[in-house]
C-alpha atoms as a PDB file:
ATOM      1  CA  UNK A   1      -0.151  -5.174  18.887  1.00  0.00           C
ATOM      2  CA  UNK A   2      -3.457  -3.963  18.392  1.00  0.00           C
ATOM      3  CA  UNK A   3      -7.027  -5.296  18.085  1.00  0.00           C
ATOM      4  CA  UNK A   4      -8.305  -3.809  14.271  1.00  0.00           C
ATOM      5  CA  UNK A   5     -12.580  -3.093  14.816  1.00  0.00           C
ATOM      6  CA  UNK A   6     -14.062  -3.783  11.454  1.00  0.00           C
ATOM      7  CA  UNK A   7     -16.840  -5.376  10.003  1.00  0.00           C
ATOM      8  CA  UNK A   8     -15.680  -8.593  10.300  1.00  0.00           C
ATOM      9  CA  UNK A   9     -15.197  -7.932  13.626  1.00  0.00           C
ATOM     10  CA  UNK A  10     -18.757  -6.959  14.622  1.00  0.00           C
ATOM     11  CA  UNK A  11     -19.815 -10.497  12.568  1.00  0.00           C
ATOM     12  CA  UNK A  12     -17.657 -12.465  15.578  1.00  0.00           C
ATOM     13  CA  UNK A  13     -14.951 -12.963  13.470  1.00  0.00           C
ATOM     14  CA  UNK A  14     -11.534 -12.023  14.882  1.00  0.00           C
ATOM     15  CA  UNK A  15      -8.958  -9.511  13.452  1.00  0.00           C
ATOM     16  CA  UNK A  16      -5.928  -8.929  14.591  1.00  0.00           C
ATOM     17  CA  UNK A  17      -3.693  -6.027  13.453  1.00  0.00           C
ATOM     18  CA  UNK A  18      -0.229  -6.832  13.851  1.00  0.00           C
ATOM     19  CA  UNK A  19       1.260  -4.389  12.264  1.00  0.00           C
ATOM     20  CA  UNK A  20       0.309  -1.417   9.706  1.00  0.00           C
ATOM     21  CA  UNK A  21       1.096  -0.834   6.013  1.00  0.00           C
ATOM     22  CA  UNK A  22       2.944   2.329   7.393  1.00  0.00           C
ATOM     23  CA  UNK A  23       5.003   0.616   9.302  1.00  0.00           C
ATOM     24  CA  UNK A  24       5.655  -2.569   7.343  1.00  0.00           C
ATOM     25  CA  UNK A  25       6.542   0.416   4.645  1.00  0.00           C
ATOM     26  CA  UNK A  26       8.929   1.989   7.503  1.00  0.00           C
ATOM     27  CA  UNK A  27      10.597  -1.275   8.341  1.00  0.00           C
ATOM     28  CA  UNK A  28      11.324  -2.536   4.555  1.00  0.00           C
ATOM     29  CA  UNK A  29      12.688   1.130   3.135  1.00  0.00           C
ATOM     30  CA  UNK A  30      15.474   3.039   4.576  1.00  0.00           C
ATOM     31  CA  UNK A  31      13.780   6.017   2.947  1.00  0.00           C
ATOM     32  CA  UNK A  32      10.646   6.822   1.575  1.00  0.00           C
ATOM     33  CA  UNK A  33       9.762   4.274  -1.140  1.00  0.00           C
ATOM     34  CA  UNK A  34       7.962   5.175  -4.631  1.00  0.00           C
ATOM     35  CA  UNK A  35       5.074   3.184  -5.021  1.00  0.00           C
ATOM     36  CA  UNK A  36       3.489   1.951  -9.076  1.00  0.00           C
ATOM     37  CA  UNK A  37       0.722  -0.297  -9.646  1.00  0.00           C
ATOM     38  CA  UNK A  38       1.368  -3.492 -11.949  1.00  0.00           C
ATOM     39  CA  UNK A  39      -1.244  -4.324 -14.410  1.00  0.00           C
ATOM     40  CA  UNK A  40      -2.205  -7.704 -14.363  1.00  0.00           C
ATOM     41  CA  UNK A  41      -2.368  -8.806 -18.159  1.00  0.00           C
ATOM     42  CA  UNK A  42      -4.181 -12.045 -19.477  1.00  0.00           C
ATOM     43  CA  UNK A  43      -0.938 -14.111 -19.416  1.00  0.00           C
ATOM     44  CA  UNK A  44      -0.220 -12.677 -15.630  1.00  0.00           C
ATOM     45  CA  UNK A  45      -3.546 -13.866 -14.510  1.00  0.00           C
ATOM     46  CA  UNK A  46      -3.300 -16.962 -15.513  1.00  0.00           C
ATOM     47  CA  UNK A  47       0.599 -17.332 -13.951  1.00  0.00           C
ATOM     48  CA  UNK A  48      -1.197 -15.871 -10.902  1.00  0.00           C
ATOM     49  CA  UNK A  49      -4.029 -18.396 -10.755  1.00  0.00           C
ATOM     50  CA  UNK A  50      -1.802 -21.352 -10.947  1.00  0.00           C
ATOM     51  CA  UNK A  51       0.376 -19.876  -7.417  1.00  0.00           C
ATOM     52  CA  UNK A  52      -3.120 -19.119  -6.016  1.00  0.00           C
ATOM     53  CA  UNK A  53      -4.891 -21.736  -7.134  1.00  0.00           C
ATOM     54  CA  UNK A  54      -7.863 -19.080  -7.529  1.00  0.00           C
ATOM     55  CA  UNK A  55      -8.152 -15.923 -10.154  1.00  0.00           C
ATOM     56  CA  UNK A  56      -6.742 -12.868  -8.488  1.00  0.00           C
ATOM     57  CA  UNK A  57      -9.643 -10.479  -7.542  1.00  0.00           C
ATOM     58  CA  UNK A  58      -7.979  -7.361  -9.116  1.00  0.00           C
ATOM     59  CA  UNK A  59      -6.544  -6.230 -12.224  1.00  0.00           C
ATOM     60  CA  UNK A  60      -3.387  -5.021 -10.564  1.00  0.00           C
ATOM     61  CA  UNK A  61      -1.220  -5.131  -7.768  1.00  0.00           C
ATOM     62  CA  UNK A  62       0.314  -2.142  -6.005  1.00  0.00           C
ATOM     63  CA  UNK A  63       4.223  -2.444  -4.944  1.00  0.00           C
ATOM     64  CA  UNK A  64       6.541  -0.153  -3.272  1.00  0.00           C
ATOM     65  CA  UNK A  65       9.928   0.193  -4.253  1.00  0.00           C
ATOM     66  CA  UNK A  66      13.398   1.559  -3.846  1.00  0.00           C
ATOM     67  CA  UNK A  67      16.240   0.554  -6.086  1.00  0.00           C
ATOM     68  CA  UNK A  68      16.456  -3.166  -7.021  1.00  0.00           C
ATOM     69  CA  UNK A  69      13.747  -3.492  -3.380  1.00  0.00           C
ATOM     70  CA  UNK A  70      10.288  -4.081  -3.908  1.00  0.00           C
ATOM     71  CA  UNK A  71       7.651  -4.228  -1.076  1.00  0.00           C
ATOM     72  CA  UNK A  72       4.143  -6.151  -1.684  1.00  0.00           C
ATOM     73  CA  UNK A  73       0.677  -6.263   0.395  1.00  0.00           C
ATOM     74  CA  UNK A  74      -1.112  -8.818  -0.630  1.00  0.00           C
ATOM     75  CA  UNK A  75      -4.488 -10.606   0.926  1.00  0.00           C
ATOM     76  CA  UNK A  76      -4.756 -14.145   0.530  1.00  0.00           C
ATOM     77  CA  UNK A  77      -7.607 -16.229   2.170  1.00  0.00           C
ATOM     78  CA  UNK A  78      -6.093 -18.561   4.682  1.00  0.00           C
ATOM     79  CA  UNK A  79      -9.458 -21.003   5.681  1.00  0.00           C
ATOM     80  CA  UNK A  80     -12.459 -18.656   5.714  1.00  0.00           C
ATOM     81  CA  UNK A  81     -10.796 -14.923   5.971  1.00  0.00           C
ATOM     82  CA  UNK A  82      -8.329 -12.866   4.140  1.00  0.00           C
ATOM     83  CA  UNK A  83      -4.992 -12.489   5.560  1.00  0.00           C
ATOM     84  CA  UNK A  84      -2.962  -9.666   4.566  1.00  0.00           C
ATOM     85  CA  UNK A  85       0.371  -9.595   3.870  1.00  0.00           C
ATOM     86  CA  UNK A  86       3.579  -7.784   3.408  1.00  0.00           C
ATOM     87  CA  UNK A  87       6.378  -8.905   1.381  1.00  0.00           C
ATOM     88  CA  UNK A  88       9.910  -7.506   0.961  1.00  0.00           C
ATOM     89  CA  UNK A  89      12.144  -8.616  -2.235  1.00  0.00           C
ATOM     90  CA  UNK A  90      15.641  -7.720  -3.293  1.00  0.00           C
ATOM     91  CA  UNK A  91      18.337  -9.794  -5.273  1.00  0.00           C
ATOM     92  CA  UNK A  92      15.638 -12.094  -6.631  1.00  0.00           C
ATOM     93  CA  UNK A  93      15.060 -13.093  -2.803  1.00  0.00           C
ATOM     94  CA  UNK A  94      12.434 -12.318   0.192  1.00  0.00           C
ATOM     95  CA  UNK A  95      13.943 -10.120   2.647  1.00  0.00           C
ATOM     96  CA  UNK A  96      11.647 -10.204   4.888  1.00  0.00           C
ATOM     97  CA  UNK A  97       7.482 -11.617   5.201  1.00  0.00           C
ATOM     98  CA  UNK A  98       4.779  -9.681   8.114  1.00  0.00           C
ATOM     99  CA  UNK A  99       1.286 -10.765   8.550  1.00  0.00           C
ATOM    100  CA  UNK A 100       0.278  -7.659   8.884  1.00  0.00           C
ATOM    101  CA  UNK A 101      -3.759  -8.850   9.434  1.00  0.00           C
ATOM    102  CA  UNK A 102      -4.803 -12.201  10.551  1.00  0.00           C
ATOM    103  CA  UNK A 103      -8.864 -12.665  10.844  1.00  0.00           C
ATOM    104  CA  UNK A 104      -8.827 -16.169  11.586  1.00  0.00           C
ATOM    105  CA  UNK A 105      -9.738 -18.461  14.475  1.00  0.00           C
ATOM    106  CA  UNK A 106      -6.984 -20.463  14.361  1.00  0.00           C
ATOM    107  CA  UNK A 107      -3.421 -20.632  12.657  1.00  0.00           C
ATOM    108  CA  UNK A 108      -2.844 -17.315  13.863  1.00  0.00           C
ATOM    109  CA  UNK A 109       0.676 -18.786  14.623  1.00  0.00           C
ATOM    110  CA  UNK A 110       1.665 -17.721  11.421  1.00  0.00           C
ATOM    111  CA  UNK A 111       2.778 -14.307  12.201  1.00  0.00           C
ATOM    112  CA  UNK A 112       5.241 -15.786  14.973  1.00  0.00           C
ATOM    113  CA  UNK A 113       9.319 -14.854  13.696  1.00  0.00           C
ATOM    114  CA  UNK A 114       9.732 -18.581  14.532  1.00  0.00           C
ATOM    115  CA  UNK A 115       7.549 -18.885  11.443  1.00  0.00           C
ATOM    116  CA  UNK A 116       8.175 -16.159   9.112  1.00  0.00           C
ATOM    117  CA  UNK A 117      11.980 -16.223   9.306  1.00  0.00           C
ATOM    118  CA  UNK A 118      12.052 -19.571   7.654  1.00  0.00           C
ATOM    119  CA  UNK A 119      10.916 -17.247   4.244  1.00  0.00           C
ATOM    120  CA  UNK A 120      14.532 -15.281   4.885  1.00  0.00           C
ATOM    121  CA  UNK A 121      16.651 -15.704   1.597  1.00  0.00           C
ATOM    122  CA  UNK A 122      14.104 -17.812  -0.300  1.00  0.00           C
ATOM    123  CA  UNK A 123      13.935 -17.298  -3.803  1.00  0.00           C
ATOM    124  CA  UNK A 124      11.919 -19.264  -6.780  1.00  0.00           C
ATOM    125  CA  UNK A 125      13.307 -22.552  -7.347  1.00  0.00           C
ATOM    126  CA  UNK A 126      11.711 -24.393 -10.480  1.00  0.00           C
ATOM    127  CA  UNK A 127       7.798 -24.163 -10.051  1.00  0.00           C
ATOM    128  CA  UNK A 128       7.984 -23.278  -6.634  1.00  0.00           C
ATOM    129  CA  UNK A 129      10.378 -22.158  -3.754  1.00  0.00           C
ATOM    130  CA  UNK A 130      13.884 -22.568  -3.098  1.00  0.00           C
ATOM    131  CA  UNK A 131      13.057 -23.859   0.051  1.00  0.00           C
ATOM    132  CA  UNK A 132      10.613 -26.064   2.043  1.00  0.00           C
ATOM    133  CA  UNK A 133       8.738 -24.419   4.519  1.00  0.00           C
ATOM    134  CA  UNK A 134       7.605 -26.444   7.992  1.00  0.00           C
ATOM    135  CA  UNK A 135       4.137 -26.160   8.826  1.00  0.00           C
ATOM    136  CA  UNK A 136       2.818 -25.440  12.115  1.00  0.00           C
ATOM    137  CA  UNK A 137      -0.024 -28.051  13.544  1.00  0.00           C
ATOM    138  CA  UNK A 138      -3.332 -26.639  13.251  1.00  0.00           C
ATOM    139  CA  UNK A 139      -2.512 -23.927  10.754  1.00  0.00           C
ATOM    140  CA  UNK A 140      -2.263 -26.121   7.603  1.00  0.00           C
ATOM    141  CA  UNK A 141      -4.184 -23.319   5.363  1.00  0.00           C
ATOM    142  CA  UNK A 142      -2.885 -20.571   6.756  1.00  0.00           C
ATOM    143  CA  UNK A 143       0.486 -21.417   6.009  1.00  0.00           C
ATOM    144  CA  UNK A 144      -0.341 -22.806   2.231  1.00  0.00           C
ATOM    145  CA  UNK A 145      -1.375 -19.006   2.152  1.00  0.00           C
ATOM    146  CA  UNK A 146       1.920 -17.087   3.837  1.00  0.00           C
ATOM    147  CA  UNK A 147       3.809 -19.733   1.183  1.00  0.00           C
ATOM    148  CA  UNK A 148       1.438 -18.797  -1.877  1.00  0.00           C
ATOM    149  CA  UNK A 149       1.959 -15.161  -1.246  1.00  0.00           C
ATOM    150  CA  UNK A 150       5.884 -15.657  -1.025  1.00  0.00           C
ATOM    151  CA  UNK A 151       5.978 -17.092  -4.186  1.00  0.00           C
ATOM    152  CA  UNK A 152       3.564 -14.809  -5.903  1.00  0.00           C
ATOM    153  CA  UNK A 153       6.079 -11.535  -4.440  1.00  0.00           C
ATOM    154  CA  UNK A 154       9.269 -13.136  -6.001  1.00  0.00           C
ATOM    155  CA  UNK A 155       7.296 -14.115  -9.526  1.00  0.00           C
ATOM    156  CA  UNK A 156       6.010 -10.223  -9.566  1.00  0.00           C
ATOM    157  CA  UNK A 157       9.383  -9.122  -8.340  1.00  0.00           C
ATOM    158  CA  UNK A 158      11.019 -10.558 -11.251  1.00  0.00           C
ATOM    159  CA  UNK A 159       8.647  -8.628 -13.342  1.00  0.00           C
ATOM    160  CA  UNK A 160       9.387  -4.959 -12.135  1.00  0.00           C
ATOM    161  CA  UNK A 161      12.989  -5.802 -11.862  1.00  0.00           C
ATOM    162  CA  UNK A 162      13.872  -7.976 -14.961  1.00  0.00           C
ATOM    163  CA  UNK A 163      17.375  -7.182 -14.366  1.00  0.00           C
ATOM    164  CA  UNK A 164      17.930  -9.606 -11.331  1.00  0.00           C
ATOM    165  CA  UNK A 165      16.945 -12.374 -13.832  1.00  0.00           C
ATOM    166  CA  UNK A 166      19.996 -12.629 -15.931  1.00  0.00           C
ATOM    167  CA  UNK A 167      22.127 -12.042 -12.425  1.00  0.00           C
ATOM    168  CA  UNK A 168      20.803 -15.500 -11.325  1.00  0.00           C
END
């Protein structure tokens, strides 16, 4: 684990690098993945907004892919910060979930396996997920974040693999 020196940094504000998009790319693809950026249309926004509970601050999202395996790296602001994310879906469900940057004071807790490994197998249930996810005591926004961004991978999942849909 290393300390990431950024901006944010030099304001007091903590950032810890816990793992890098290289390797969260290594660790999700046997192989090299392709990589395509989704376009966020008007209808997409909105679907986005209502996971978020904010607009998304881009017009599109880049994923990473590899057959019916799609990788995502999303920010999401936890209390105060951005904390960035990496997302692995296949078979409608997440694989796996890395904080891969956590620039908060507290809640950092959330990039523990004890934590993440609840998101294992979860797929979209309804309006939500498949599965409740148990908080951790002190980290209340950080984890409405990790859970946001979960969701958010398996709803744009769906939409680069549309096949997976009528499997389920």
């Amino acid at each position: 684990m290393s300390v990431g020196i950024s901006g944010a940094w030099a304001l007091g504000i903590p950032q810890i690098q816990h793992l890098s998009k290289e390797d969260f790319l290594a660790q999700a693809f046997a192989d090299e993945p392709g990589w395509k950026m989704l376009r966020l249309n008007r209808d997409l926004k909105k679907q986005i907004k209502e996971i978020l509970s904010h607009p998304y601050p881009a017009g599109r999202i880049r994923y990473w892919y590899q057959g019916t395996r799609t990788a995502w790296i999303i920010d999401e602001i936890g209390k105060d910060q951005p904390i960035t994310m990496g997302v692995v879906v296949e078979n409608d469900a997440i694989v796996d979930i890395k904080i891969l940057v956590y620039r908060e004071e507290r809640g950092g807790e959330v990039h523990e396996e004890y934590f993440t490994r609840q998101f294992a197998n979860v797929r979209l249930q309804g309006e939500g997920l498949s599965k409740s996810i148990d908080g951790i005591t002190g980290a209340t926004l950080s984890v409405n974040a990790v859970t946001k961004v979960a969701e958010l991978a398996l709803v744009l999942h769906r939409l680069v693999q549309p096949d997976q849909v009528a499997q389920h």
